[in-house]
C-alpha atoms as a PDB file:
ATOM      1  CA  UNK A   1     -53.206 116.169-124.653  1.00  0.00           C
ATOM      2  CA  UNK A   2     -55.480 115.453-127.441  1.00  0.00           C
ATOM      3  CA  UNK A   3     -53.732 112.076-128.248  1.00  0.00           C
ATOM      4  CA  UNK A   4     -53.685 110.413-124.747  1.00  0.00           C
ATOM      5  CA  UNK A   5     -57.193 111.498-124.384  1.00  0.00           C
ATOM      6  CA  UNK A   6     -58.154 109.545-127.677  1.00  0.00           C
ATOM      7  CA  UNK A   7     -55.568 106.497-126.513  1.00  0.00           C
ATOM      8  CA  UNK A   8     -57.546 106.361-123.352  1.00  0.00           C
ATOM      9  CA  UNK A   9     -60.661 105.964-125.130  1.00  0.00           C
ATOM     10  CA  UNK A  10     -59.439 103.647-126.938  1.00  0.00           C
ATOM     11  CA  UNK A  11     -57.932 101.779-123.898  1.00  0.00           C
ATOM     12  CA  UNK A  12     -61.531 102.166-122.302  1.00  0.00           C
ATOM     13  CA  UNK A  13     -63.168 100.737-124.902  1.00  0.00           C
ATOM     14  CA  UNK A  14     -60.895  97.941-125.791  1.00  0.00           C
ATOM     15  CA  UNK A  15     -61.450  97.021-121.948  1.00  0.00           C
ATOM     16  CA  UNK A  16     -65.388  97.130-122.262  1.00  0.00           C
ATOM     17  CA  UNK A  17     -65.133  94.847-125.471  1.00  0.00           C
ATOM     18  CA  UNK A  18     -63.415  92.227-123.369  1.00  0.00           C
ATOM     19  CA  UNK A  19     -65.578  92.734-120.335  1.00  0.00           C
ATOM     20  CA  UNK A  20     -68.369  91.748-122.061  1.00  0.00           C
ATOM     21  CA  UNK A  21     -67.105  88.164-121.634  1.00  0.00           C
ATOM     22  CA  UNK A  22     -67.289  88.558-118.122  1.00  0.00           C
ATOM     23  CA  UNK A  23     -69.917  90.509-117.311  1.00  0.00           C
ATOM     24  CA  UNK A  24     -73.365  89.195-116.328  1.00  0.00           C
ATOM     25  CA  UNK A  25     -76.022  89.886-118.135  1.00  0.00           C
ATOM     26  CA  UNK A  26     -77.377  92.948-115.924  1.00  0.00           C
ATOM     27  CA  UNK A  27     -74.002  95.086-116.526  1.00  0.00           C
ATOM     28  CA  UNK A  28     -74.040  94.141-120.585  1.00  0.00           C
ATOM     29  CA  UNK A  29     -76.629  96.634-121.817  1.00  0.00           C
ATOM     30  CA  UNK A  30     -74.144  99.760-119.878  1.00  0.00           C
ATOM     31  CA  UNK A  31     -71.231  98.140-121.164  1.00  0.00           C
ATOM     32  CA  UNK A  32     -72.568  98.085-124.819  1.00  0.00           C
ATOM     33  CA  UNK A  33     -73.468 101.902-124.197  1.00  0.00           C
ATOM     34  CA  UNK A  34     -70.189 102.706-123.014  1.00  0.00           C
ATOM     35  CA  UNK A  35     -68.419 100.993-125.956  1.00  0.00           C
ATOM     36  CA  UNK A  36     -70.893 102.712-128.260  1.00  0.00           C
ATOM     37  CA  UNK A  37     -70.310 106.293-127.083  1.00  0.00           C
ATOM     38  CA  UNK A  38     -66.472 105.516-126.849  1.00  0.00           C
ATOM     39  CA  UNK A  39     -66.699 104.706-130.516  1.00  0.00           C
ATOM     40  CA  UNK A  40     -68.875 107.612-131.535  1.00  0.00           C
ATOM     41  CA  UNK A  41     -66.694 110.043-130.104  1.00  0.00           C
ATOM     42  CA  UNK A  42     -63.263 108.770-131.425  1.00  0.00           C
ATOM     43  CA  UNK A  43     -65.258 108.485-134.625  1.00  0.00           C
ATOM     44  CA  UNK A  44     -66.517 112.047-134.796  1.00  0.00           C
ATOM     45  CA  UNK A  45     -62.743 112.968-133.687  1.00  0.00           C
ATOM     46  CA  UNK A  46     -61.244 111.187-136.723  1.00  0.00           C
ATOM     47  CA  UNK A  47     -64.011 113.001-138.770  1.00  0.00           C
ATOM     48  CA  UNK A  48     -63.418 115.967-137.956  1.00  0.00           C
ATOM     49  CA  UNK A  49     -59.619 116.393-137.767  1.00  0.00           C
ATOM     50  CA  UNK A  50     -59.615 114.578-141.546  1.00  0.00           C
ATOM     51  CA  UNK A  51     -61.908 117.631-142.837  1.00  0.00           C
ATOM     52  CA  UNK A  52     -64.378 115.596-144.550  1.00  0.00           C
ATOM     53  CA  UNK A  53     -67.387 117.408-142.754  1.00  0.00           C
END
């Protein structure tokens, strides 16, 4: 469960990244924020599965 939850993110984010081509400028700023958090969390998953914190 725990990887296709972090493949979806992935997925999700992968598909904001390439959005951004697309989008107009008033949906960028969301997109950015979506990207960010979808990194942040896969990050902090990585993190803390690897022990280092």
């Amino acid at each position: 469960m725990k990887n296709l939850l972090l493949l979806l993110v992935i997925a999700a984010s992968i598909w904001a990244g390439l959005a951004l081509d697309r989008a107009g400028w008033k949906y960028r700023k969301q997109l950015w924020q979506f990207q960010g958090a979808a990194t942040g969390l896969v990050a902090g998953y990585l993190l803390g599965r690897s022990k280092l914190i």
